[in-house]
Structure formats: structure tokens, C-alpha cells
N, C-alpha and C. Protein backbone atom coordinates (compact mmCIF):
# COMPACT_ATOMS: atom_id res chain seq x y z
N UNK A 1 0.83 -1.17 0.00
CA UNK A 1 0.00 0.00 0.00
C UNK A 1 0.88 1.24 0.00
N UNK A 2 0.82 2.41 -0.54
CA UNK A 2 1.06 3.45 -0.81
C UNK A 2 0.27 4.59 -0.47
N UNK A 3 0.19 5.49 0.36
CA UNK A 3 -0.40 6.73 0.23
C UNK A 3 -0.01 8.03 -0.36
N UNK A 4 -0.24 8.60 -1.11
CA UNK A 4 0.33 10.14 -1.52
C UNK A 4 -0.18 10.93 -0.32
N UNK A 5 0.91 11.84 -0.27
CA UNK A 5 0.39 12.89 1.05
C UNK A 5 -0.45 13.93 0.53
N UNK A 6 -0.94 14.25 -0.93
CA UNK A 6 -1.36 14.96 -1.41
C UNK A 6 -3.12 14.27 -0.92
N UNK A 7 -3.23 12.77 -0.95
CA UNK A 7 -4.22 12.03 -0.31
C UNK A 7 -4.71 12.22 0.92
N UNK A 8 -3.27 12.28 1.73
CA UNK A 8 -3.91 12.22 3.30
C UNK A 8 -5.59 13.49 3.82
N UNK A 9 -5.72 13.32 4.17
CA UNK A 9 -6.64 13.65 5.15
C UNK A 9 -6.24 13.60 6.51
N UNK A 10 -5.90 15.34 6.84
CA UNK A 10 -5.87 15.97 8.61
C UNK A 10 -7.09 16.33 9.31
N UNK A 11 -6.95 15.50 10.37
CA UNK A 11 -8.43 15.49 10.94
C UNK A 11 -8.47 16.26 12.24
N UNK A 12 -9.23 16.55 12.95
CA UNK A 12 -8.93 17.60 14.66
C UNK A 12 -10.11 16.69 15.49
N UNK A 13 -9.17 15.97 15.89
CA UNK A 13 -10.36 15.15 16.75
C UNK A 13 -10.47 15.61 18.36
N UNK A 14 -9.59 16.64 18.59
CA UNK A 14 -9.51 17.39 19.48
C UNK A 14 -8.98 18.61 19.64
N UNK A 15 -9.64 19.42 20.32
CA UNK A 15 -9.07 21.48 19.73
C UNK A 15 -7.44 20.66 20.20
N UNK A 16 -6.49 21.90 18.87
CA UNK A 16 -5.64 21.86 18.61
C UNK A 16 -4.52 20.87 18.36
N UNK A 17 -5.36 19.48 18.55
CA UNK A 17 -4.69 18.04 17.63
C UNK A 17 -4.80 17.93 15.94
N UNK A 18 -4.33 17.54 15.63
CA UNK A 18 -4.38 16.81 14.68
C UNK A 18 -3.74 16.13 14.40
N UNK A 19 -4.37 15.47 13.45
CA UNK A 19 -4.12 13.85 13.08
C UNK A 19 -4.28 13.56 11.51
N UNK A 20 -2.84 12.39 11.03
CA UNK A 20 -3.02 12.02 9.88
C UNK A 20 -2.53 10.68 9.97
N UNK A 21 -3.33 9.72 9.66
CA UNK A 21 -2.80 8.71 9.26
C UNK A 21 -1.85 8.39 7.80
N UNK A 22 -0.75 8.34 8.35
CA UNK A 22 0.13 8.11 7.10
C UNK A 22 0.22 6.61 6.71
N UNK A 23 0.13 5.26 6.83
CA UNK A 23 0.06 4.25 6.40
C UNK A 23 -0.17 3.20 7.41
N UNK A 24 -0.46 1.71 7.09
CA UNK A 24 -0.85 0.75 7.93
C UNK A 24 -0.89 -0.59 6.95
N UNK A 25 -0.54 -1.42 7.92
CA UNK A 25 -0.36 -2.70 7.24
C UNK A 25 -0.94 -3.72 8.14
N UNK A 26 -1.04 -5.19 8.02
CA UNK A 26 -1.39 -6.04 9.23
C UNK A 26 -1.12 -5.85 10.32
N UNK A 27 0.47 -5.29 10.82
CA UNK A 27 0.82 -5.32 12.02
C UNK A 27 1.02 -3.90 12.87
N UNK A 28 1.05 -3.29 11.51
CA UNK A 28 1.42 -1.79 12.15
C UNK A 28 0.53 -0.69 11.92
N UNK A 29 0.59 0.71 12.28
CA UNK A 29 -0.03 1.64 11.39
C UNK A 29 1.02 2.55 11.45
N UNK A 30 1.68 3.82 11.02
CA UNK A 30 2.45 5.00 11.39
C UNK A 30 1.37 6.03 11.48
N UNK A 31 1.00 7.07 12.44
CA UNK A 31 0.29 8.48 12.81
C UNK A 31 1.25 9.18 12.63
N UNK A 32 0.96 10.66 11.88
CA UNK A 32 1.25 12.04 12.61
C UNK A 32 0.61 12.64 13.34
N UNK A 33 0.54 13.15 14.70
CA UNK A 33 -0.20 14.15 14.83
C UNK A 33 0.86 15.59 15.30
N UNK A 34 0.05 16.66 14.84
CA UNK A 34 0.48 18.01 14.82
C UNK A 34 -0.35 18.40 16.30
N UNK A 35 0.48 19.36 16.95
CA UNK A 35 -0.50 19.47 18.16
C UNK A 35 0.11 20.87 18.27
N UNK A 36 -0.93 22.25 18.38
CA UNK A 36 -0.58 23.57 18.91
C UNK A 36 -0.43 23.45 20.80
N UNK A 37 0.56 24.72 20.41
CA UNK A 37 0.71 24.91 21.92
C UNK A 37 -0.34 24.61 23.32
N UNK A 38 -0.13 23.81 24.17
CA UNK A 38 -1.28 24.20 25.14
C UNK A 38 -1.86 22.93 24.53
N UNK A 39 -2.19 22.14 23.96
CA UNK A 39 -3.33 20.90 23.37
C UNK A 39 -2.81 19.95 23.98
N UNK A 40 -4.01 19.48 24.33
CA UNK A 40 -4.28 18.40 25.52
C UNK A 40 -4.78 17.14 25.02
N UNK A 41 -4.28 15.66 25.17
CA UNK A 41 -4.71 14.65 24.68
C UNK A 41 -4.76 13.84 26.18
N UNK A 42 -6.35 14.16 26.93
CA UNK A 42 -6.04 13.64 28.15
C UNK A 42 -6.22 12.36 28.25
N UNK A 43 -6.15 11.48 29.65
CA UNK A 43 -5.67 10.36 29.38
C UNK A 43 -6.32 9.52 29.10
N UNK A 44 -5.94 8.28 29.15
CA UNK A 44 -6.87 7.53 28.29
C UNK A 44 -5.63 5.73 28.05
N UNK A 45 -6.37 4.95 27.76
CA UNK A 45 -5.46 3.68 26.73
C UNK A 45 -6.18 3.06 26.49
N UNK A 46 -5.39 2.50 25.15
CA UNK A 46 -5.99 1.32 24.38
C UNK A 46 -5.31 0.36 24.34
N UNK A 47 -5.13 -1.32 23.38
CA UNK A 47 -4.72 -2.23 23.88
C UNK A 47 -3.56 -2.24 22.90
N UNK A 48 -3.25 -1.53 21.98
CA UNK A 48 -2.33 -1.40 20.75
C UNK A 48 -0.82 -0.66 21.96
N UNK A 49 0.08 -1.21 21.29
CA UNK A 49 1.45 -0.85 21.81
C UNK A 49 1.53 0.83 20.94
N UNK A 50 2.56 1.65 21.75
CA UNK A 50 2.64 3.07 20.68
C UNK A 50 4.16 3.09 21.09
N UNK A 51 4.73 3.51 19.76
CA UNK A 51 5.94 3.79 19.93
C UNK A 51 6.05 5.15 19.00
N UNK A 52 6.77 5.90 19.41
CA UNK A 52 6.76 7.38 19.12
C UNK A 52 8.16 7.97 18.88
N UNK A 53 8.32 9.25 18.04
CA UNK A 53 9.45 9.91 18.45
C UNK A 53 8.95 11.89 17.86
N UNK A 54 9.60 12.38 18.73
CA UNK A 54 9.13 13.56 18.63
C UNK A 54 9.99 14.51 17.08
N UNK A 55 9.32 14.82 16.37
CA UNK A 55 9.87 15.46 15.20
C UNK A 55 10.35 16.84 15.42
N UNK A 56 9.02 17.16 16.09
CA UNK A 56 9.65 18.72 16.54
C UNK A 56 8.75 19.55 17.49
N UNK A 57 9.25 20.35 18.14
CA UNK A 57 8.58 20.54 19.47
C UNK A 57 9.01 19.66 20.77
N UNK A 58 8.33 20.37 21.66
CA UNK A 58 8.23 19.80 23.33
C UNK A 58 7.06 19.23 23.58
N UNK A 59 6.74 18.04 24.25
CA UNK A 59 5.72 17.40 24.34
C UNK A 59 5.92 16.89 26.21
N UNK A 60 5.03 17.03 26.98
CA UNK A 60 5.22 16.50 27.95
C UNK A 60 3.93 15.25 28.29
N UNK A 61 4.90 14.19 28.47
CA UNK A 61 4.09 12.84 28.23
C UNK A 61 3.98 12.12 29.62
N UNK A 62 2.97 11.60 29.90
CA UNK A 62 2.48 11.09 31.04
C UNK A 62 2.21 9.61 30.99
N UNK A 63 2.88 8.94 31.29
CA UNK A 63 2.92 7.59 31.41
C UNK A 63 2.58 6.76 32.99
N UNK A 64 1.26 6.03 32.98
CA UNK A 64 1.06 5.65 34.10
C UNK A 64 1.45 6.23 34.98
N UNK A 65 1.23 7.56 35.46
CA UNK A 65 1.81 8.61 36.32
C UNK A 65 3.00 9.09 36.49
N UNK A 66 3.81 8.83 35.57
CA UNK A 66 5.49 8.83 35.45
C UNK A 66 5.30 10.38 34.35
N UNK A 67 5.80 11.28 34.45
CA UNK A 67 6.28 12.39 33.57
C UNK A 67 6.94 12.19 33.10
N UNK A 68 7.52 12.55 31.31
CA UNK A 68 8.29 12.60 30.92
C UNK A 68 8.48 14.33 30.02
N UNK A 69 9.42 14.82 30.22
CA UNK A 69 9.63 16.03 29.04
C UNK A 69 10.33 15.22 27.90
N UNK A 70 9.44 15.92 26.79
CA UNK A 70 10.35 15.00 25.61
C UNK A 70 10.62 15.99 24.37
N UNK A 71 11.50 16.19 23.75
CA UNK A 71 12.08 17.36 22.95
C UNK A 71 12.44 16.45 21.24
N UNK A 72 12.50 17.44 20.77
CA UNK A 72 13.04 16.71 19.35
C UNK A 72 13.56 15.58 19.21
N UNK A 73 13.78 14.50 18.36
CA UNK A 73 14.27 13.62 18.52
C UNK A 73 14.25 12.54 19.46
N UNK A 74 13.86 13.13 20.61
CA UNK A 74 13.38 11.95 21.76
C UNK A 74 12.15 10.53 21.24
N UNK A 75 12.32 9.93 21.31
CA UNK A 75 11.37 8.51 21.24
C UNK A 75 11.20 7.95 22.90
N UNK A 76 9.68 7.62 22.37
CA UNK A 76 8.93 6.69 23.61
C UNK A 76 7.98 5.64 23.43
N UNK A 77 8.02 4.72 24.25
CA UNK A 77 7.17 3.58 23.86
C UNK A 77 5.80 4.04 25.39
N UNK A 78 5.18 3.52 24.60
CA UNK A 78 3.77 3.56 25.89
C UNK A 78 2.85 1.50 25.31
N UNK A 79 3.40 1.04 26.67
CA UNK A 79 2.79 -0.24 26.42
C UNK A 79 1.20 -0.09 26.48
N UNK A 80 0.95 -1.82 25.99
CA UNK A 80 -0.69 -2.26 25.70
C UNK A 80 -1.27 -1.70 27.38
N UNK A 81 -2.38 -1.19 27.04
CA UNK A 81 -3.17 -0.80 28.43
C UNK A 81 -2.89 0.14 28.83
N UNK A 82 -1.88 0.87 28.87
CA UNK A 82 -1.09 1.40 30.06
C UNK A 82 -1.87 3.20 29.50
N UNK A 83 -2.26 3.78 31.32
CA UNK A 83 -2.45 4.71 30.94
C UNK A 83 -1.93 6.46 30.71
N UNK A 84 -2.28 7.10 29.67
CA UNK A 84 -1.30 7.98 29.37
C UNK A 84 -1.88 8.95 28.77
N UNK A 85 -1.29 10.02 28.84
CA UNK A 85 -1.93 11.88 28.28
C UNK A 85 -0.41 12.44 27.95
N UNK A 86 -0.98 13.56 26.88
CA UNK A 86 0.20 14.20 26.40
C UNK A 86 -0.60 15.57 26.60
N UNK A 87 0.34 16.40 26.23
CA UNK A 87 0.75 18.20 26.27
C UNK A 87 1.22 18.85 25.53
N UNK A 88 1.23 19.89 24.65
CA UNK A 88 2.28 20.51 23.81
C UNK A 88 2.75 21.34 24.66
N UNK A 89 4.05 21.48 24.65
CA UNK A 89 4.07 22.95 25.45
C UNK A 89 4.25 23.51 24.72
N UNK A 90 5.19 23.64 23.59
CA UNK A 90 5.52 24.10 22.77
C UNK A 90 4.20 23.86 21.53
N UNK A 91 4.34 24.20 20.44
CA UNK A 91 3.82 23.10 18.74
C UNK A 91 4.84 22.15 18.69
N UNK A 92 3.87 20.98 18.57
CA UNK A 92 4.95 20.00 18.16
C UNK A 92 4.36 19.15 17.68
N UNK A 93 4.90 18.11 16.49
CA UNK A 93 4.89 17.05 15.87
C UNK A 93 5.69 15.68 16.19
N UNK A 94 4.94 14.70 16.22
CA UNK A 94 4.99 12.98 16.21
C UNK A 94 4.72 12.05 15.81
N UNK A 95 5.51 11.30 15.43
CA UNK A 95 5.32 10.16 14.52
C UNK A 95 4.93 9.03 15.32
N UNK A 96 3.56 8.49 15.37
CA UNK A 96 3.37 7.07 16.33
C UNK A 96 3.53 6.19 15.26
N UNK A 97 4.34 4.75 16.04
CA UNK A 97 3.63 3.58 15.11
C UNK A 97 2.67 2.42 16.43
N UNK A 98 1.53 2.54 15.97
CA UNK A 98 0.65 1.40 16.81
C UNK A 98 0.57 0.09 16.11
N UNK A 99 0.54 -1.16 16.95
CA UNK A 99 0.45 -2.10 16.93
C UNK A 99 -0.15 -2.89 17.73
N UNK A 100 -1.21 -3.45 17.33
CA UNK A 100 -1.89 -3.94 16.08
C UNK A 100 -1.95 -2.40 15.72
N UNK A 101 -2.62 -2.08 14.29
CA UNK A 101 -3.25 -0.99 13.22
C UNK A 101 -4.53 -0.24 14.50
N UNK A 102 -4.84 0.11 14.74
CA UNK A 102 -6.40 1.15 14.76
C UNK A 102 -7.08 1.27 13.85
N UNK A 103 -8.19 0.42 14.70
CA UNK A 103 -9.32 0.54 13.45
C UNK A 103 -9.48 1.92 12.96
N UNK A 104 -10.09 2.50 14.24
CA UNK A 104 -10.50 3.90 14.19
C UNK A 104 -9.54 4.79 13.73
N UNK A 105 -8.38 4.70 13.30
CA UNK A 105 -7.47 5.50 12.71
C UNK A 105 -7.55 5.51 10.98
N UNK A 106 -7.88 4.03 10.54
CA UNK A 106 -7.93 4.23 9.02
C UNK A 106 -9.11 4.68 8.66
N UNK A 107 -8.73 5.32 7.00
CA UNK A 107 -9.85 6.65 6.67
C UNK A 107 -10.05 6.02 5.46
């Protein structure tokens, strides 16, 4: 499978998130989401593993009550279940890959 980014579709499933699904296969999917300053993705989990790395911006990530500040280039995993919220402090962008795919992510 192939997507053109000229294809994608950015969605705001929450003030100042957004979201694009960039591709997915049996085992995986890759997300972007873009998040303005101040945007809140409170907490929450699902049963899909997320592994992440920050493209650009500050993101402060909350892992089963554990804080993390995470800056450019930083990567994080957030296991199956486990619960977790993010922050922009800054604008910032991230690349998730979940596993299994999200349903609710493909468009």
C-alpha cells in the first residue's frame, strides 16, 4: 500500500490536535499528529502498543503517572493498556507507530 500525502486527510479530533494517518499494514499503522501549543490529549489507553518519536517541538508525556519532558528527537514507547496523556508545550509534531493498526485510525 502506498499513500500520496497529497491524499492524506488531517483530521482535529480534538481542539488543537491533529491527526493524519500516514500508512498501515497487518501489524502496524504509522500516525502524525500536529498538536498547537497548550493541546491536551487527556488520558486515556488502548490495547495497541505506541511507539513514538518527537519530530519537533516539546511534548510533555504522562505515562502511568510517570512524567516525561520530551524534545526533538526523543522517542517513547507507551505499552498495551497502560495509561497515558500528552501536552504541547511548545507546537509540536509525532510520529506514532501502533500495533496492532487502529481501526479507528484508518480513513
Amino acid at each position: 500500500m502506498m499513500i500520496k500525502g497529497s491524499e492524506r486527510r488531517s483530521l482535529e479530533p480534538l481542539k488543537g490536535v491533529h491527526r493524519e494517518t500516514l500508512v498501515w499494514g497487518v501489524r502496524a499503522m504509522l500516525v502524525r499528529f500536529k498538536m498547537e501549543e497548550g493541546a491536551l490529549i487527556p488520558k486515556h489507553s488502548h490495547f495497541h502498543e505506541q511507539i513514538g518519536v518527537v519530530v519537533k517541538g516539546k511534548l510533555k508525556l504522562k505515562v502511568e503517572g510517570k512524567e516525561f519532558m520530551l524534545g526533538e528527537g526523543d522517542s517513547y514507547l507507551v505499552p498495551p493498556n497502560a495509561s497515558h496523556s500528552a501536552e504541547a508545550v511548545e507546537e509540536v509534531v509525532v510520529v506514532d507507530c501502533f500495533s496492532p493498526p487502529r481501526e479507528d485510525y484508518k480513513e
